[in-house]
Protein backbone atom coordinates (compact mmCIF):
# COMPACT_ATOMS: atom_id res chain seq x y z
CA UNK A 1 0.00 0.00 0.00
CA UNK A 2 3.18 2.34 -0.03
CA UNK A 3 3.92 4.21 -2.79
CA UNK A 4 7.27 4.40 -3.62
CA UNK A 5 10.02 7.24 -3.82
CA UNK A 6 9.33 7.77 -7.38
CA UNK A 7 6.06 8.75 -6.85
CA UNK A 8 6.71 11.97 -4.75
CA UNK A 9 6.71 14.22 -7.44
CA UNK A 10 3.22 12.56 -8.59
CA UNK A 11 1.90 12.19 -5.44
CA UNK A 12 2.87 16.03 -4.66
CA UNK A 13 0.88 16.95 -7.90
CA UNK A 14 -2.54 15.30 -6.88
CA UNK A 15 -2.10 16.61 -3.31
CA UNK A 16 -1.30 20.11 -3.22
CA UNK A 17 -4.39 21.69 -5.60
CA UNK A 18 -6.71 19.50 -3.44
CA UNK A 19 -6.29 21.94 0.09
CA UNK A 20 -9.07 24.42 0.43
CA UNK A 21 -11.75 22.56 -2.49
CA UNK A 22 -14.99 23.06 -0.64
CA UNK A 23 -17.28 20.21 0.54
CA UNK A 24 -20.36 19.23 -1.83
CA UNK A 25 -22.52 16.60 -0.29
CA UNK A 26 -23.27 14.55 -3.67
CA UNK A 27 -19.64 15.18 -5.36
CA UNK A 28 -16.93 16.19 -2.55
CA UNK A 29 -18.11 14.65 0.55
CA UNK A 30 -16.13 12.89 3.20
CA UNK A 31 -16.24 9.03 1.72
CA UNK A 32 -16.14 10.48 -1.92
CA UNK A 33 -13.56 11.69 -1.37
CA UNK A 34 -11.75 9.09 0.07
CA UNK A 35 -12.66 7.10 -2.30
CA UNK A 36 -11.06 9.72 -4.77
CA UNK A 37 -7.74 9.41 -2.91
CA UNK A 38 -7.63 5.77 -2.45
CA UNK A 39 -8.15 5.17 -6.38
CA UNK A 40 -5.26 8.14 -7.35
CA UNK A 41 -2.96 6.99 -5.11
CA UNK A 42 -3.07 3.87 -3.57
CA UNK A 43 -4.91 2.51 -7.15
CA UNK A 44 -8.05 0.78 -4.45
CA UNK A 45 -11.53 1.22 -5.70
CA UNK A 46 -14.03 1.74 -2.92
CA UNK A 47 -17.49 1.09 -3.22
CA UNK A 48 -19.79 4.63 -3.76
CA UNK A 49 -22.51 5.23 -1.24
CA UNK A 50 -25.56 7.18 -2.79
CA UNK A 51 -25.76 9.99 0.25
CA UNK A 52 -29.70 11.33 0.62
CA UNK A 53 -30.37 15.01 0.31
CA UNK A 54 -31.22 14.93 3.37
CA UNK A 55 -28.40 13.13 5.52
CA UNK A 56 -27.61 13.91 8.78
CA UNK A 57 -25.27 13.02 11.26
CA UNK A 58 -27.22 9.90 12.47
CA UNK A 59 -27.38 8.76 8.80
CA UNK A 60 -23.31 8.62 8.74
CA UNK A 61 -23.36 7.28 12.25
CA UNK A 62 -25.48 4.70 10.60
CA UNK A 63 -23.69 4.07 7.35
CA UNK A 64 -20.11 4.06 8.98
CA UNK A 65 -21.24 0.92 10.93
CA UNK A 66 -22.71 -0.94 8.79
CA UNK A 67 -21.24 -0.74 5.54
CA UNK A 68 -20.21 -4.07 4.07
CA UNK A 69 -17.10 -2.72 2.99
CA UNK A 70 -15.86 -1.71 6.82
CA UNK A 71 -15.43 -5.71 6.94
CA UNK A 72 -12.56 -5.59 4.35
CA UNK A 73 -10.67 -3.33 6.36
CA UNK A 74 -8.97 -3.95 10.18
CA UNK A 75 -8.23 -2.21 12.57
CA UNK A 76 -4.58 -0.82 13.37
CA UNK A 77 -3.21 -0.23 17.32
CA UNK A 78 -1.62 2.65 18.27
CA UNK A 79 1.86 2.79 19.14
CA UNK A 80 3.26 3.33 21.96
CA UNK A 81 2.60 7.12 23.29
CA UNK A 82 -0.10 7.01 20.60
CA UNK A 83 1.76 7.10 17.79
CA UNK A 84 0.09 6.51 14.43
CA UNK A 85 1.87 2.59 12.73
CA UNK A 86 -0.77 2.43 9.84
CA UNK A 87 0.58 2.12 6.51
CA UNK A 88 0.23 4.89 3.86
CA UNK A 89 -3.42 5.03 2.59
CA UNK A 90 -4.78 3.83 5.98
CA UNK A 91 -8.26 5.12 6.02
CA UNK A 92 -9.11 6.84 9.31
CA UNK A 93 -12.37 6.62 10.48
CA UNK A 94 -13.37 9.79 12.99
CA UNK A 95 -15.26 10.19 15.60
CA UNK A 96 -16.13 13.15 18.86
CA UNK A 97 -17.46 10.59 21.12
CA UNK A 98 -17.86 7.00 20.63
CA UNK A 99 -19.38 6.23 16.78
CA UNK A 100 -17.30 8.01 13.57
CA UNK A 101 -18.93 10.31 11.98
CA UNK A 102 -16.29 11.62 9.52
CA UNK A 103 -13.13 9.54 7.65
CA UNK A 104 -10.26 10.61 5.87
CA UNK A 105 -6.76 8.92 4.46
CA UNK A 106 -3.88 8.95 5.83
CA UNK A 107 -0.90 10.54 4.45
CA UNK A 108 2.22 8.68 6.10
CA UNK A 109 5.20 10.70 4.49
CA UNK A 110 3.16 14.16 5.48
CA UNK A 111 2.16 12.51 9.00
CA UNK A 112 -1.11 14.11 8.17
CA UNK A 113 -5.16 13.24 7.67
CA UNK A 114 -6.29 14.51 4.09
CA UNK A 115 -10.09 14.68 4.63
CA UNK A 116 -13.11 17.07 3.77
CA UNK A 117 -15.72 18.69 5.75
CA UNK A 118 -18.56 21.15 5.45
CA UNK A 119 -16.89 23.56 7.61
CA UNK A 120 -13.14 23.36 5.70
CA UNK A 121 -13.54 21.52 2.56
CA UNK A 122 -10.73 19.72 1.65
CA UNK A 123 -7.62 20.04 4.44
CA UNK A 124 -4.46 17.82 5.57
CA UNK A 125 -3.73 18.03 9.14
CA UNK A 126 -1.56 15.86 11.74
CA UNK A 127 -3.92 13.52 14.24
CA UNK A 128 -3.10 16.33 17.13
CA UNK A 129 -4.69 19.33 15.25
CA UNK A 130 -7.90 17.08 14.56
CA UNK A 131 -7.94 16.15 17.88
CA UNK A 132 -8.27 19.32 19.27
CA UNK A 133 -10.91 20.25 16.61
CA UNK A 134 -13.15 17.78 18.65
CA UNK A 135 -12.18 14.22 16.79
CA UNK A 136 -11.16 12.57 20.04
CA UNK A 137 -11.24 9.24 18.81
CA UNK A 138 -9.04 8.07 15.36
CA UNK A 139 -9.23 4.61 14.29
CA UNK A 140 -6.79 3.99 11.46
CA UNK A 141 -8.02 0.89 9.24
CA UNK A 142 -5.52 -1.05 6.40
CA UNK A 143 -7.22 -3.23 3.98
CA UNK A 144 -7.36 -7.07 5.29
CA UNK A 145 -4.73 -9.72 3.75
């Protein structure tokens, strides 16, 4: 799931015009655009989920647990001191409480979560700075052998 050296210049390319896109609930939302990652860079297709006009956060809630695809992923442990050991393209399922809500990829050279929300659009930030925004709980998922 690495990509290697030679793809820093490529990988660089996709990365940097992404920051700052906004949000769009049927085109640019948080497991489109995932999904969008995932396929450019770590060449996985994900399955699309048709999101209502009218989702809320109990729909994700809902979604997020019960997806068929969440089975094709596991769970990775924190280090020790809570340091991050999933591989590159790890997705990163987020949550405030106890149930995610949100997901994003993450970016192991950058030690950083590329994600999008309604409130940011498209942003890359370390597991600290999204803690303190309120996403208390990361769970970092590689795909299952």
């Amino acid at each position: 799931m690495t990509m290697g050296p030679v793809d820093t210049q490529r990988r660089a390319g996709f990365l940097a015009p992404l920051i700052g896109e906004p949000w769009a609930w049927q085109s640019r939302n948080c497991w489109d655009f995932a999904r969008h990652v995932q396929r450019e860079l770590f060449g996985l297709e994900l399955p699309g989920i048709v999101v209502p006009s009218d989702f809320s956060r109990r729909w994700v809630l809902t979604e997020f647990g019960r997806h068929r695809e969440r089975a094709r992923w596991q769970a990775v442990p924190d280090g020790p001191g809570g340091l991050v050991t999933a591989a590159d393209g790890a997705l990163v399922l987020m949550a405030h409480a106890r149930f995610p809500a949100h997901i994003g990829v993450w970016l192991r050279p950058e030690a950083r979560v590329i994600h999008c929300d309604d409130k940011t659009g498209v942003a890359c930030e370390a597991p600290l700075a999204l803690r303190q925004m309120g996403w208390k709980n990361l769970t970092f998922f590689e795909p299952r052998s």
